[in-house]
Protein backbone atom coordinates (compact mmCIF):
# COMPACT_ATOMS: atom_id res chain seq x y z
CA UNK A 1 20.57 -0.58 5.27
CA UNK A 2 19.78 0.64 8.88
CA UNK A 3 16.06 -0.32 9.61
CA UNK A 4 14.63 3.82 9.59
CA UNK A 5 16.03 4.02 6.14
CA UNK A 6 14.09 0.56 4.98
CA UNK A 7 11.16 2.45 6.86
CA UNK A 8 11.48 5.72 5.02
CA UNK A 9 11.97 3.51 1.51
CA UNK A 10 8.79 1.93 2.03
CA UNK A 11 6.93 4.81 3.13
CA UNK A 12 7.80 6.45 -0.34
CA UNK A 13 6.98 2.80 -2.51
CA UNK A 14 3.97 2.62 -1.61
CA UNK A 15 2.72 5.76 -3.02
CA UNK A 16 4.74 4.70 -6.25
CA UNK A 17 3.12 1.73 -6.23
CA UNK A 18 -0.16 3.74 -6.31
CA UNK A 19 0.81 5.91 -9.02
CA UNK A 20 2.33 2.74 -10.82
CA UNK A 21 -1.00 0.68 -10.69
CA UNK A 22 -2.64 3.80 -12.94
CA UNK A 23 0.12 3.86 -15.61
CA UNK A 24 -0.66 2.31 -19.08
CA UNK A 25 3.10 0.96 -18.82
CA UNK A 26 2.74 -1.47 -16.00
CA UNK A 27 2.39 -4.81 -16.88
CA UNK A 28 -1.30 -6.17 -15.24
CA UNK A 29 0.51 -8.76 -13.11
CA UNK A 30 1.80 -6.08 -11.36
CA UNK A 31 -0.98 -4.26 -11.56
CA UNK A 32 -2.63 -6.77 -9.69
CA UNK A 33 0.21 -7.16 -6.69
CA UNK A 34 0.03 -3.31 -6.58
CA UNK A 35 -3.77 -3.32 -5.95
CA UNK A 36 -3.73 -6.08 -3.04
CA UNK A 37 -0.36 -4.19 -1.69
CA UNK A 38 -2.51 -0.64 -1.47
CA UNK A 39 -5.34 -2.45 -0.25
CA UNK A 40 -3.40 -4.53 2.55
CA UNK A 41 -1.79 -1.15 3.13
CA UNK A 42 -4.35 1.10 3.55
CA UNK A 43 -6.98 -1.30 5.11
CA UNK A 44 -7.60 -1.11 9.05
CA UNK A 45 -8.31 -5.00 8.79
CA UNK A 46 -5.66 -7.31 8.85
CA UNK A 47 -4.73 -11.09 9.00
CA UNK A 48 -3.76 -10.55 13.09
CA UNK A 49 -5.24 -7.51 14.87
CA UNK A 50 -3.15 -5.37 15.53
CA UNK A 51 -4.18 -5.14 19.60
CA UNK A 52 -2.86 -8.99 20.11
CA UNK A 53 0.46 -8.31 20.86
CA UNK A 54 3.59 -8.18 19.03
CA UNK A 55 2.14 -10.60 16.80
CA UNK A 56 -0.30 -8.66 15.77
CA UNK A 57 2.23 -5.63 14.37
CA UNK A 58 4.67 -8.18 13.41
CA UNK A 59 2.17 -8.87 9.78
CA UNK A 60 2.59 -5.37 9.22
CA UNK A 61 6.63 -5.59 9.69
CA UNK A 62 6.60 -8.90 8.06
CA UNK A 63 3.85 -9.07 5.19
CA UNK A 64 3.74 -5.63 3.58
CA UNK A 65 7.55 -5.55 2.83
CA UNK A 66 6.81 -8.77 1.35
CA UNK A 67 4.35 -7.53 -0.93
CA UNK A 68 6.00 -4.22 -1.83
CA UNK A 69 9.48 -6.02 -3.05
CA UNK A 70 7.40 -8.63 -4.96
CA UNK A 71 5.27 -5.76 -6.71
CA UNK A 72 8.61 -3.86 -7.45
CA UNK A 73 9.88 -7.41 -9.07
CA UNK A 74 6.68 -7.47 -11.34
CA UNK A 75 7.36 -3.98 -12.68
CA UNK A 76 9.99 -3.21 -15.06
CA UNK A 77 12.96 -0.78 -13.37
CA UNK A 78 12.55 2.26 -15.71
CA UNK A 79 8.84 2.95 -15.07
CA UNK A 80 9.21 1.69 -11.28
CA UNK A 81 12.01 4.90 -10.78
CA UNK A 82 9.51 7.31 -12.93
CA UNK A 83 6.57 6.75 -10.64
CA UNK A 84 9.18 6.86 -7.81
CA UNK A 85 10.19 10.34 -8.82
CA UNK A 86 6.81 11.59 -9.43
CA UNK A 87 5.35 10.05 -5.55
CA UNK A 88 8.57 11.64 -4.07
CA UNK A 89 7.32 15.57 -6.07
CA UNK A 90 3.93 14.69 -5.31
CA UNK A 91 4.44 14.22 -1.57
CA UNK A 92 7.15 17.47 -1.45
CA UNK A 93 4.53 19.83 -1.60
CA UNK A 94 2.14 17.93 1.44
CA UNK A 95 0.06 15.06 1.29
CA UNK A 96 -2.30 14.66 -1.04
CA UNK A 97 -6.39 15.45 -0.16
CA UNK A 98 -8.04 13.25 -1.38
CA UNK A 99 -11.27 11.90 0.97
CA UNK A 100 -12.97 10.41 -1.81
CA UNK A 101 -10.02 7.07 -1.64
CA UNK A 102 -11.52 5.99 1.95
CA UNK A 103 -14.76 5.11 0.68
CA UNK A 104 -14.54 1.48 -0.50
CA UNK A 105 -12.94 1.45 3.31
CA UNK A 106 -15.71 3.16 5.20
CA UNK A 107 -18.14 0.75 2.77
CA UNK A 108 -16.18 -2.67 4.01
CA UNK A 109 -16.83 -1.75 7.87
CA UNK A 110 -20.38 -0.33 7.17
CA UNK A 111 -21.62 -4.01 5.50
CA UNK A 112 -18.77 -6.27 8.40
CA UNK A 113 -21.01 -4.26 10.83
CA UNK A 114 -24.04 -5.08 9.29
CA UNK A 115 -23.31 -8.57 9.14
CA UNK A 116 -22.61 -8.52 12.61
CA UNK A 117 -25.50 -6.64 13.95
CA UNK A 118 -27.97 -8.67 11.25
C-alpha cells in the first residue's frame, strides 16, 4: 500500500471509529481507544506543535496511525466493517453538520486561556 491510499484509509477510519464508539456492540476497551483516538484527532493541541518543524507533523504521521490500528485491534472485524460501511454512506452524501461536536474543543482553549491570562 502506496502512502495516499494509507491516507485515504485513515481518513475514512476515523469516522468509523466515531460511529463505532456509539454502538452497543463495541466492546468498552475499545470504546475507550476510540474516544482518545477522536479526541487526539480532532484536537488542535498536540504532544509537539505542529509549527516546530517536521517534528512537529511527524506525531500526527506517527501517533494517530498508531492509535487507529490499535482501536481497530480492540474491535471485533464484523462490527468494525459495519460502521465502516455506514461512515463511507454517511460521508457520500457531504460531510456531516454538526457544530454542536466543537464545543468541548472551543471549552478546552477558553479555560488553557484563562489559565494563562489568570
Amino acid at each position: 500500500m502506496d502512502l495516499k491510499v494509507r491516507a485515504r484509509k485513515l481518513k475514512s477510519d476515523i469516522p468509523a471509529l466515531f460511529i463505532a464508539l456509539k454502538k452497543k456492540e463495541t466492546p468498552v476497551i475499545a470504546k475507550i481507544f476510540a474516544g482518545i483516538t477522536i479526541g487526539y484527532a480532532l484536537s488542535p493541541i498536540d504532544f509537539i506543535p505542529d509549527f516546530i518543524p517536521v517534528i512537529g507533523l511527524l506525531d500526527d504521521l506517527i501517533l494517530l496511525p498508531i492509535l487507529v490500528v490499535i482501536t481497530i485491534k480492540f474491535i471485533p472485524e464484523e462490527i468494525f466493517n459495519q460502521c465502516r460501511s455506514e461512515a463511507e454512506n454517511l460521508w457520500s452524501s457531504g460531510k456531516p453538520k454538526r457544530w454542536y461536536f466543537a464545543i468541548p474543543m472551543i471549552l478546552i482553549w477558553i479555560l488553557l486561556v484563562f489559565l494563562i491570562i489568570t
